[in-house]
Each structure stands twice: as C-alpha cells, then as structure tokens.
Protein backbone atom coordinates (compact mmCIF):
# COMPACT_ATOMS: atom_id res chain seq x y z
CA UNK A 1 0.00 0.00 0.00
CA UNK A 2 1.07 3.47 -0.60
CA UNK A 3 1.04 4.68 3.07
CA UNK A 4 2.85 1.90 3.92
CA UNK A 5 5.87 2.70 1.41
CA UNK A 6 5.83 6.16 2.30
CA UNK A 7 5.82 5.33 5.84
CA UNK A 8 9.48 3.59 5.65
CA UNK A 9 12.37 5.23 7.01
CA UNK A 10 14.56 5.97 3.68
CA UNK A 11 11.72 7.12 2.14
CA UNK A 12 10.78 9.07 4.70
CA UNK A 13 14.19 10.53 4.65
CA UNK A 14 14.33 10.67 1.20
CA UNK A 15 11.40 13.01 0.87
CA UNK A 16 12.74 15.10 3.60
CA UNK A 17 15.49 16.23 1.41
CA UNK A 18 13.58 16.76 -1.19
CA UNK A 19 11.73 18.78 0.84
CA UNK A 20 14.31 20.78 1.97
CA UNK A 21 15.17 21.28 -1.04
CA UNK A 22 12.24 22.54 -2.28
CA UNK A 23 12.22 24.92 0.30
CA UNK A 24 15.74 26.08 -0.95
CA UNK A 25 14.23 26.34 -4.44
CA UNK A 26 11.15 28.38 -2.86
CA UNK A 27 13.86 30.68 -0.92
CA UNK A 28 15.73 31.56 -3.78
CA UNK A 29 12.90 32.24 -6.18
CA UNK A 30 11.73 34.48 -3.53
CA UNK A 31 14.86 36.23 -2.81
CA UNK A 32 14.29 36.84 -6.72
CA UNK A 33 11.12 38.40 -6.36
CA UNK A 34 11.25 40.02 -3.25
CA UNK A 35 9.97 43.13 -3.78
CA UNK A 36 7.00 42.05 -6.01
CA UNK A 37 6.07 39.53 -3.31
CA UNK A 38 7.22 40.24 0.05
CA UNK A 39 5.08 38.25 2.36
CA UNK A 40 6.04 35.15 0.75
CA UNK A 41 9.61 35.98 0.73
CA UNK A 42 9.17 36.65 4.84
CA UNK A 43 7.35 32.95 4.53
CA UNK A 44 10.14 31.28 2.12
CA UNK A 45 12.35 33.23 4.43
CA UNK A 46 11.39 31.24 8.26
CA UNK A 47 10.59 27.90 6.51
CA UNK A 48 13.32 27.82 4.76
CA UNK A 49 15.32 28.21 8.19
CA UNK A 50 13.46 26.91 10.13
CA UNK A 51 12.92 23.14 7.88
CA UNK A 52 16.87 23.59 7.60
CA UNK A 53 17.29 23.31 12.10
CA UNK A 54 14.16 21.31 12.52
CA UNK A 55 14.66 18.39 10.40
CA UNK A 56 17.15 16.08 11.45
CA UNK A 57 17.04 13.90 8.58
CA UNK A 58 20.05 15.46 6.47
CA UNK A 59 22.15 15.34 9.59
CA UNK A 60 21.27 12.07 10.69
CA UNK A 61 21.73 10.79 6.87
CA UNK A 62 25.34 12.46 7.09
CA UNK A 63 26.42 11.15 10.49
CA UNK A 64 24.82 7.51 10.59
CA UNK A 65 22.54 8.97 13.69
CA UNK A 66 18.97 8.22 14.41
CA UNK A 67 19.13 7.95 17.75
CA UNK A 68 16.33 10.83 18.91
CA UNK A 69 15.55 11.86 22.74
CA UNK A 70 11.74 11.26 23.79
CA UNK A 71 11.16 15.23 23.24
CA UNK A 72 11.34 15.76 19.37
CA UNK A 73 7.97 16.19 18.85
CA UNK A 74 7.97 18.82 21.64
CA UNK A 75 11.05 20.39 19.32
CA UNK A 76 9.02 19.68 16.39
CA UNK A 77 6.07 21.70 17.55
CA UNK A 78 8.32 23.90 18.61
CA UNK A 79 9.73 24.98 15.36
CA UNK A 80 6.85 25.17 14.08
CA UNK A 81 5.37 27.62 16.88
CA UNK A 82 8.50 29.69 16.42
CA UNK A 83 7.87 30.03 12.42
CA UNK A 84 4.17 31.12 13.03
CA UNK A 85 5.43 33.60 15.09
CA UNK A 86 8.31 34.84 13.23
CA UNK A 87 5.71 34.92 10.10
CA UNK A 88 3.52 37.10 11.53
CA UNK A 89 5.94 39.39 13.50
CA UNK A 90 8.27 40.22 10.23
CA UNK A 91 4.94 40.96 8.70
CA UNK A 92 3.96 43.13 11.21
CA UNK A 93 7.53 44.86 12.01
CA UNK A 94 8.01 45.34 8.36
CA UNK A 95 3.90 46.49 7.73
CA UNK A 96 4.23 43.88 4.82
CA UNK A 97 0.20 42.42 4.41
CA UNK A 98 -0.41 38.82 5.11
CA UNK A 99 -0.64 37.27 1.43
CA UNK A 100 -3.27 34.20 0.84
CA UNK A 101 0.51 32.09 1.02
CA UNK A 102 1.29 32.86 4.16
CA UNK A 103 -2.26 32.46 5.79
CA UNK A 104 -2.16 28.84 4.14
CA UNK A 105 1.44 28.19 5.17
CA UNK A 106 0.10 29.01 8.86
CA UNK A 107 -2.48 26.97 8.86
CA UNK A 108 -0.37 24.30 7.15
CA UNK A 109 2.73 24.26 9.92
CA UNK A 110 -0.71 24.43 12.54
CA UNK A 111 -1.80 21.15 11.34
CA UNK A 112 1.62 19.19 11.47
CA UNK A 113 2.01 20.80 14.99
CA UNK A 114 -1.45 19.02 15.87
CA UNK A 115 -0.09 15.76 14.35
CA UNK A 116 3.10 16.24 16.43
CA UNK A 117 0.91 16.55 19.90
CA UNK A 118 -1.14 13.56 19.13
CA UNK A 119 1.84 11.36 18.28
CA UNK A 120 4.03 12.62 21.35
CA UNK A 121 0.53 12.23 24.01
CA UNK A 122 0.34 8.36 22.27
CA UNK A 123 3.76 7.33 22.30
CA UNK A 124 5.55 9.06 24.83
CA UNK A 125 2.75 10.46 27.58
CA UNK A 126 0.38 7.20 26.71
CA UNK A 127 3.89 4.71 26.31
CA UNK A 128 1.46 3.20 23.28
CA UNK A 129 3.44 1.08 21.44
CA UNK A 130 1.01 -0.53 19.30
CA UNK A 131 0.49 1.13 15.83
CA UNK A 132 -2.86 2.03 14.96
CA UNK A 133 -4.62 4.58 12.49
CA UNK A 134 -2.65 7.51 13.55
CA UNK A 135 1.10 5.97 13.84
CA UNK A 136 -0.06 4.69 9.85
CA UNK A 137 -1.17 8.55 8.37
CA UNK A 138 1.58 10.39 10.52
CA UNK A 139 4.44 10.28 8.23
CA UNK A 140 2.70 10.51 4.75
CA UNK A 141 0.68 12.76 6.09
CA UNK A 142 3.20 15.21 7.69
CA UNK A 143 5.26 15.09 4.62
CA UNK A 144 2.83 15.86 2.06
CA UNK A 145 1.74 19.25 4.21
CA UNK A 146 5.53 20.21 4.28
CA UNK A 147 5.86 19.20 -0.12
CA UNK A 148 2.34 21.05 0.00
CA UNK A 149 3.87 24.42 1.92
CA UNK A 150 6.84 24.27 -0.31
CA UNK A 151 5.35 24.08 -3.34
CA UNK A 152 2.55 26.35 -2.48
CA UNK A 153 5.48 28.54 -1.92
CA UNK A 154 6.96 27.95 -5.46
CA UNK A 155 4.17 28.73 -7.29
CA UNK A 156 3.03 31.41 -5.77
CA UNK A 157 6.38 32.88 -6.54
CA UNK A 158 6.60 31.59 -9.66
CA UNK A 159 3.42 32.84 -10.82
CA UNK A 160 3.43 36.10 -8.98
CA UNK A 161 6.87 36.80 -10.99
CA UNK A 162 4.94 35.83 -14.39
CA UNK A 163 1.70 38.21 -13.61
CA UNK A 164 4.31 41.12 -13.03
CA UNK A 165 6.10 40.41 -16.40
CA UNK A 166 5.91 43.96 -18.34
CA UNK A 167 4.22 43.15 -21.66
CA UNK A 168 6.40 42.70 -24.94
C-alpha cells in the first residue's frame, strides 16, 4: 500500500530532502522576487530556516545517527510555533500584508504541529506502542503538508513573478 511505502524510514528521509530542497528552491525564487512579493519571501524566508534546524534527517543521513531523545515532537512543535510567530511578526515589524501564502502556510505548519501533539501524548505520555490509524497517516501525512507548503510557496512565486512580467 502506498502509506505503507511512504511510511518507511529511507523514504521518509528521502522526501525530507527533497523537501528541503524545495524549500531552498522556494527561498531563492523568492529572494528573486522580493519586492513584487514580500510576504512570501518573509514565509520562504522562516521555513526555509526553520525546515533547515528542525529536520534532522540530512544530519542524521550524514552522520549515521537516528538515535532521537523522547522530546522531538515537543522540538518539532516547537519549530513550528517559532515560524508562526516569526511569520507574523516580520509581517507586522516590516507592515508587509499577510498574502493568501502565508495564511495557508500558517495553517499548514498548525496542522503538522497538531499531528506532532497527538503522536508525542500516544507514544511518549500514553507509552502506546502498538500502531494504529494515527502511527499509519503520521508520516505521509506530515510530509505531504511540508511538499504542499513548499510548493505552495513555489508557485506562488513563480506565478506572482509571471503576472508582473511587463508586456512585450
């Protein structure tokens, strides 16, 4: 099933570079743009920062490590708390507006975060070790918000740059 192959560990890992990369990509086409499309530059900006400390899996990949303390959900959510905050504080130190793109990224990194609580309350607060429902949609599911956020951020970029194209 395709849960279940997204679910193992290299291709869990796998897909987190990608990701990361993809929120390099987003970053830079940002920086590009920045001053058609500032509030998802801010965005491109924290994520791209903040998915660069928060995930684990390039430095684990590079140093054979994958040996995590019982807290890294409580980092995860975290990271992502931080991010919302940063978000909206750039926007409001620099009076940039809020674009549709950064609402959704918001809401995006707020629905991980809720995945991250329910998986730390089972496993580490409950001591659950039997997989069920959750333990099975937790990784594909997390993953697929962060591609989602990164590509959102992409073509937002990517489409903001083409709508501000002078005409030929």
């Amino acid at each position: 099933m395709l849960i279940d192959i997204l679910s193992q560990p290299n291709i869990a890992t796998g897909i987190s570079i990608f990701t990361m990369l993809c929120f390099a990509a987003a970053f830079l086409l940002a920086y590009k743009n920045w001053r058609s499309n500032s509030s998802v530059f801010i965005v491109s900006s924290v994520l791209f920062v903040n998915f660069v400390i928060a995930n684990n899996a390039l430095f684990n990949l590079l140093t054979n490590s994958s040996t995590p303390d019982q807290n890294f959900y409580l980092r995860w959510i975290q990271y992502d708390a931080i991010s919302i905050v940063a978000i909206i504080a750039i926007h409001l130190i620099l009076r940039v507006k809020n674009s549709t793109t950064a609402k959704a990224a918001m809401w995006l990194l707020l629905s991980n975060s809720i995945y991250y609580a329910a998986m730390h309350i089972d496993i580490i607060l409950l001591g659950n070790r039997e997989p069920w429902l959750l333990w099975t949609l937790y990784t594909p599911v997390v993953h697929l918000v962060e591609v989602a956020i990164a590509a959102t951020l992409i073509y937002s970029t990517v489409t903001n740059h083409f709508h501000n194209q002078p005409a030929k």
